[in-house]
Protein backbone atom coordinates (compact mmCIF):
# COMPACT_ATOMS: atom_id res chain seq x y z
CA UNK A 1 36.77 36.38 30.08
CA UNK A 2 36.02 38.21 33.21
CA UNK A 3 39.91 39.09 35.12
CA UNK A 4 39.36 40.52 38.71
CA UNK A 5 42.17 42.56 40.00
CA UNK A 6 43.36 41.09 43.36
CA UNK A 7 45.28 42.59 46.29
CA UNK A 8 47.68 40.49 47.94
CA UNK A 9 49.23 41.92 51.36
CA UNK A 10 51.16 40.71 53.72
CA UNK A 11 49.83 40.16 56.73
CA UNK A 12 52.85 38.58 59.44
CA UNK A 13 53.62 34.96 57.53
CA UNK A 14 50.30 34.98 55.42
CA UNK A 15 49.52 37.17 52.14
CA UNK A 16 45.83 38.79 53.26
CA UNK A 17 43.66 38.53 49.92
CA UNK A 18 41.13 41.45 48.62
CA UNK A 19 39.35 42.40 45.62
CA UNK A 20 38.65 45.62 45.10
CA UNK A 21 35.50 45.06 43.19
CA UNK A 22 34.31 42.77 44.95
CA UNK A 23 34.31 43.39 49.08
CA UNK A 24 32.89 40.31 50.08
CA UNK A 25 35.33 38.15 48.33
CA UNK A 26 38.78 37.92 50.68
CA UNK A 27 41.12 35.27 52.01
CA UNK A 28 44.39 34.28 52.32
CA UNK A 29 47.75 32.05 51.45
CA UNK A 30 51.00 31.32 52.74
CA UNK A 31 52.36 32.00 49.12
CA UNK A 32 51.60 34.28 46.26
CA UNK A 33 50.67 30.70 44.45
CA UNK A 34 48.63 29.70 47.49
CA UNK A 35 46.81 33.23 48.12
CA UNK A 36 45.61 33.46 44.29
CA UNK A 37 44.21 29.74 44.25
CA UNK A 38 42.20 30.54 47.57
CA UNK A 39 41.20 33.91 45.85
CA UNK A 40 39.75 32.19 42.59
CA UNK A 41 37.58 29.95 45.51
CA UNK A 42 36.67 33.28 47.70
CA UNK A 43 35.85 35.33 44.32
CA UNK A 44 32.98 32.59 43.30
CA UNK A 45 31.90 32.19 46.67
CA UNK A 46 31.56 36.17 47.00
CA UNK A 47 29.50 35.91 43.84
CA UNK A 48 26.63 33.89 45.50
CA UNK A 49 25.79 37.58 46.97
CA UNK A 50 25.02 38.61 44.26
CA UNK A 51 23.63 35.93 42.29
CA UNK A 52 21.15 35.07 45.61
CA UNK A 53 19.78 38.66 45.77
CA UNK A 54 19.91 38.85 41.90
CA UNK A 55 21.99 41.93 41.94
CA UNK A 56 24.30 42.89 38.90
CA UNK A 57 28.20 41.81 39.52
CA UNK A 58 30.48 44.57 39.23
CA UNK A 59 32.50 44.31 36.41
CA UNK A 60 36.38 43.80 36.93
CA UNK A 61 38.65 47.15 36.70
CA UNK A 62 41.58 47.69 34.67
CA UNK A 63 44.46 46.27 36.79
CA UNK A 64 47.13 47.95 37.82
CA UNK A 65 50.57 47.58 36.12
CA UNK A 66 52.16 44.40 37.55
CA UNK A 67 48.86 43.69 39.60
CA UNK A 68 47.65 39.71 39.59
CA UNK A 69 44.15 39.26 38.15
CA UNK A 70 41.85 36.16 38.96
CA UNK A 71 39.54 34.65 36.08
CA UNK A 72 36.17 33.46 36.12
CA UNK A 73 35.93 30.02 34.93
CA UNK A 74 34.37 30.18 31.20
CA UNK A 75 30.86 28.98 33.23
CA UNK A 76 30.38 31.48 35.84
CA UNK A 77 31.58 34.61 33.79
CA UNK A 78 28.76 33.44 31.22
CA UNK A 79 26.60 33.68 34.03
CA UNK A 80 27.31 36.72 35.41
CA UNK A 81 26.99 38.35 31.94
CA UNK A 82 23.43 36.97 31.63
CA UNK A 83 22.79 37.83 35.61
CA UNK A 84 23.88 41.76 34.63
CA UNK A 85 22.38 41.79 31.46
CA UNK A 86 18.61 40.85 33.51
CA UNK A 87 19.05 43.18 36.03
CA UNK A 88 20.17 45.83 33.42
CA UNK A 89 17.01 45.39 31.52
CA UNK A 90 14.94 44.75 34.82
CA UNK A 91 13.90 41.05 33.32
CA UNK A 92 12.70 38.98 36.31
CA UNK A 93 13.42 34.73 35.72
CA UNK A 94 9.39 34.66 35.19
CA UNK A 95 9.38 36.69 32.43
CA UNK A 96 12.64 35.18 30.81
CA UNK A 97 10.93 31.65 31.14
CA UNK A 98 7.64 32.71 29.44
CA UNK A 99 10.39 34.65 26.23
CA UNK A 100 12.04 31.05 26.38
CA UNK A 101 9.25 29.16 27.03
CA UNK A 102 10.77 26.91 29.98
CA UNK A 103 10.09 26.92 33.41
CA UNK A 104 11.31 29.48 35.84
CA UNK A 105 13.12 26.65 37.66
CA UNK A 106 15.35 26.44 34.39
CA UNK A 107 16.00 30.05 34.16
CA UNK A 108 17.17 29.72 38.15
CA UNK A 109 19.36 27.10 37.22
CA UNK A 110 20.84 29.08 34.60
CA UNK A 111 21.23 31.82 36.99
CA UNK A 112 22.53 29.91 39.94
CA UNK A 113 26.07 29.41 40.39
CA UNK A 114 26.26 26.47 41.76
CA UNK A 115 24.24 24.92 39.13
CA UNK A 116 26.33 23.42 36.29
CA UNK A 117 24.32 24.80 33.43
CA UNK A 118 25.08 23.63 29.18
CA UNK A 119 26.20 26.75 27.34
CA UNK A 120 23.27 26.87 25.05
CA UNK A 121 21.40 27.54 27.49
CA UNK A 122 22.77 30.59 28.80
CA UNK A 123 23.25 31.45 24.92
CA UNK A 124 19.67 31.10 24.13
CA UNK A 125 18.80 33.17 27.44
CA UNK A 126 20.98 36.01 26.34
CA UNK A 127 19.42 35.43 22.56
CA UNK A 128 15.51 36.25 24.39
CA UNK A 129 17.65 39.12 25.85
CA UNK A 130 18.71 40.43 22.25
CA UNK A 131 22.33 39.97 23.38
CA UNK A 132 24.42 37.63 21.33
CA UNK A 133 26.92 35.48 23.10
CA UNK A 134 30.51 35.40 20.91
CA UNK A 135 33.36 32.45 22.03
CA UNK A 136 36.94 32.78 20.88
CA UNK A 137 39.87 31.67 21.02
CA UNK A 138 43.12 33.74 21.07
């Protein structure tokens, strides 16, 4: 799974919330419980940046000792992997489509957020890549 380090500081009665990988993505809570559930929302909102220009998403950091993290739901990181693995091998959606043979409207849904997409299908995407995609549990 993809773990963002997050940076919660207090700012008068709120916690301000930051990611250092990802700049776009802040907000805040009244509690540390509070500021990490509105940082999971700001952190897939802040994604749409990238996914929209079809830029690769920086890949989390090691956190710091003690330092809260905030996970991608199983869905999105999937995503992102096949987002960065296009843009590292400079594959536009038209040219995934004809490898998969499907239309580039598929291969946007697979590559939009927003879109609720099955997980074969971002498998097989990755497969036209030459990228397997492993699941485990631990």
């Amino acid at each position: 799974m993809l773990a963002y380090p997050v940076e919660l500081t207090p700012d008068g009665k709120f916690l301000m919330v930051t990611f250092p990988d990802i700049p776009e993505a802040n907000s805040q809570g009244d509690s540390v419980e509070d500021a990490l559930k509105m940082a999971a929302d700001a952190l897939e909102t802040a994604l749409d940046f990238y996914f929209d220009a079809g830029r690769p998403v920086p890949a989390p950091s090691k956190p710091k000792r003690g330092q809260h993290t905030v996970e991608l739901r199983a869905s999105v990181a999937a995503k992102v992997l096949l987002l960065n693995e296009m843009s590292s091998q400079k594959v536009r959606p038209s040219e995934l489509a004809r490898r998969l043979r499907v239309t580039r409207q598929e291969v946007n849904r697979l590559i939009d957020r927003r879109y609720t997409s099955k997980i074969d299908g971002i498998a097989g995407a990755l497969k036209a890549l030459g990228k397997t995609m492993e699941i485990r549990a631990v």
